[in-house]
Protein backbone atom coordinates (compact mmCIF):
# COMPACT_ATOMS: atom_id res chain seq x y z
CA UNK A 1 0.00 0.00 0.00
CA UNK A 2 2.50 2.50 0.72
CA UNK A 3 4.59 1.31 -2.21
CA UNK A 4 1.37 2.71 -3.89
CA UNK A 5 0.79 5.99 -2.52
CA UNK A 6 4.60 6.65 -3.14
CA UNK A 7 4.35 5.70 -6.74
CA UNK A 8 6.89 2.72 -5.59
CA UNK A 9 7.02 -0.14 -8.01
CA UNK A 10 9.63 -1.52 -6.28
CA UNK A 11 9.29 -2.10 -2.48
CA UNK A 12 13.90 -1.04 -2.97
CA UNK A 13 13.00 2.10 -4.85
CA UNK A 14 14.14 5.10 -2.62
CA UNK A 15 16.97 3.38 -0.99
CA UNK A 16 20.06 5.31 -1.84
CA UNK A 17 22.43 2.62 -2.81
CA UNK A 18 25.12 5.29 -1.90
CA UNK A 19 24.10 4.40 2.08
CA UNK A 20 26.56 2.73 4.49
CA UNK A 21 26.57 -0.42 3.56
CA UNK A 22 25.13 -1.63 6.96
CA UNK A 23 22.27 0.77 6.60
CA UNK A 24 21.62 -0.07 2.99
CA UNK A 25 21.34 -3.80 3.79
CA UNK A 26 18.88 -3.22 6.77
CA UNK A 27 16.49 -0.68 5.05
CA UNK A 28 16.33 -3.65 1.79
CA UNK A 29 15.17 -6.05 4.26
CA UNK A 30 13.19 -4.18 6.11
CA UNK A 31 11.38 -3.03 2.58
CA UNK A 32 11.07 -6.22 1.28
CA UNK A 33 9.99 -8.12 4.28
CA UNK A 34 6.61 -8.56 3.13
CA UNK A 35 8.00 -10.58 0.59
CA UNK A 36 9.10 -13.63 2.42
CA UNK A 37 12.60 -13.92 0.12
CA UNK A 38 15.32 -15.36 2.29
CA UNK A 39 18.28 -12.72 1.82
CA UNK A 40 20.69 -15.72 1.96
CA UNK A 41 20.94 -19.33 0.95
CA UNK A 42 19.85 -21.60 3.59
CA UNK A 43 23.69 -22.94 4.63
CA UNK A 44 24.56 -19.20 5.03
CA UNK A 45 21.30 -18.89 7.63
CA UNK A 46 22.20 -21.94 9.32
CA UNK A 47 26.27 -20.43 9.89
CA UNK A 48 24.79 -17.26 10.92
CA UNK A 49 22.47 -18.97 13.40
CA UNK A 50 25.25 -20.89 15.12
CA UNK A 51 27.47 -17.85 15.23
CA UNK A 52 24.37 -16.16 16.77
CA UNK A 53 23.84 -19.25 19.24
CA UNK A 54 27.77 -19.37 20.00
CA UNK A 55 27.29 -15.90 21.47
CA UNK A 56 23.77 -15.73 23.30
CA UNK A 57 23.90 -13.10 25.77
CA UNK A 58 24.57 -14.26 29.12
CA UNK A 59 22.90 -12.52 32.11
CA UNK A 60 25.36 -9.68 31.91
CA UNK A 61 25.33 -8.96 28.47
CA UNK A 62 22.58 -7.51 26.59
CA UNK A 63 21.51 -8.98 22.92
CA UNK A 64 22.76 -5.85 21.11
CA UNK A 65 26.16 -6.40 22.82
CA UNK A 66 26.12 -10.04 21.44
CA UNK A 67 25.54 -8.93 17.56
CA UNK A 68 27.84 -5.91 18.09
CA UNK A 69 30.82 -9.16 19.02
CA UNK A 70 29.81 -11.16 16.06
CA UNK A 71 29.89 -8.17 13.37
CA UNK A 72 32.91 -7.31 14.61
CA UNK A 73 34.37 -10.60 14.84
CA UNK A 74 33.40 -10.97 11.40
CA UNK A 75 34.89 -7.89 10.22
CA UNK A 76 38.10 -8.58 11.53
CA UNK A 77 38.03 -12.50 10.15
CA UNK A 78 37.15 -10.42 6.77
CA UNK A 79 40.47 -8.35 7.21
CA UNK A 80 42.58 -11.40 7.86
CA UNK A 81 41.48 -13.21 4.95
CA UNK A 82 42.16 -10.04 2.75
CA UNK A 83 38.20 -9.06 2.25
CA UNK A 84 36.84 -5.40 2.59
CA UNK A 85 33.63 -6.45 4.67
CA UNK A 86 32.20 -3.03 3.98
CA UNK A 87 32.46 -4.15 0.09
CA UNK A 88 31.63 -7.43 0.44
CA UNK A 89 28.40 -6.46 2.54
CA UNK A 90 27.44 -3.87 -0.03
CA UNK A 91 27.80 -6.75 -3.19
CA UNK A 92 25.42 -8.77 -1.01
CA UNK A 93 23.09 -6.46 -0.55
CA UNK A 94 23.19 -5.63 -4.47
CA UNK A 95 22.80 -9.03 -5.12
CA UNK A 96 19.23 -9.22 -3.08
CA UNK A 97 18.00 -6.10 -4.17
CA UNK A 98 18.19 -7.56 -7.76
CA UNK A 99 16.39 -10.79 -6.40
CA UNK A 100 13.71 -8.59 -4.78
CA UNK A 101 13.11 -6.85 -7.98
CA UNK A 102 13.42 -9.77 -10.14
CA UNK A 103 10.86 -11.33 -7.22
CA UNK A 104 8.49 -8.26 -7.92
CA UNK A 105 9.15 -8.73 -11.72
CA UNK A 106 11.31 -5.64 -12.25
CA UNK A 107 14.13 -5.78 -14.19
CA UNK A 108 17.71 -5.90 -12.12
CA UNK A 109 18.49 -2.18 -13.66
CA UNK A 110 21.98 -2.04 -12.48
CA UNK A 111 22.04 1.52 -13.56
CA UNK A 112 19.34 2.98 -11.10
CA UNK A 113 20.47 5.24 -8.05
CA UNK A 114 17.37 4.53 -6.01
């Protein structure tokens, strides 16, 4: 509906791909959540739970403390194997904006700033 009154025909138009690449991957998904694609394949969800699992907040550490370890854990395991997360995390999200629009049955139009 919104997509609607916004003249929208994408539920990714008006994200600035030019965002942090942290911010750009949250706004997608939260966009395109009402369109049930999974943003990775299913092994990649399955890694990312255990990670998640592996670092449950104890009693004395809050949940946003926990994801704030693992991002930067994963960041720095990105550095030592010679990866730029922030570029790597931007591709990815590049990559599912193209499967939301090819989900919506929009061309990928590489060329499009928003």
């Amino acid at each position: 509906l919104k997509n609607v009154e916004k003249g929208r025909e994408s539920a990714t138009d008006g994200v600035p791909l030019a965002l942090p690449s942290l911010v750009l991957a949250a706004k997608l998904l939260k966009r395109s959540a009402s369109l049930g694609l999974e943003p990775v394949a299913p092994g990649v969800a399955a890694a990312a739970g255990a990670a998640v699992a592996a670092v449950v907040p104890s009693e004395a550490t809050d949940a946003e403390t926990a994801y704030g370890e693992l991002l930067l854990a994963l960041v720095a395991q990105a550095r030592a194997d010679g990866v730029d997360a922030d570029v790597a995390l931007r591709a990815a999200a590049r990559r599912y904006r193209a499967a939301v629009r090819a989900a919506e049955g929009l061309a990928s139009d590489a060329g499009r700033t928003g």
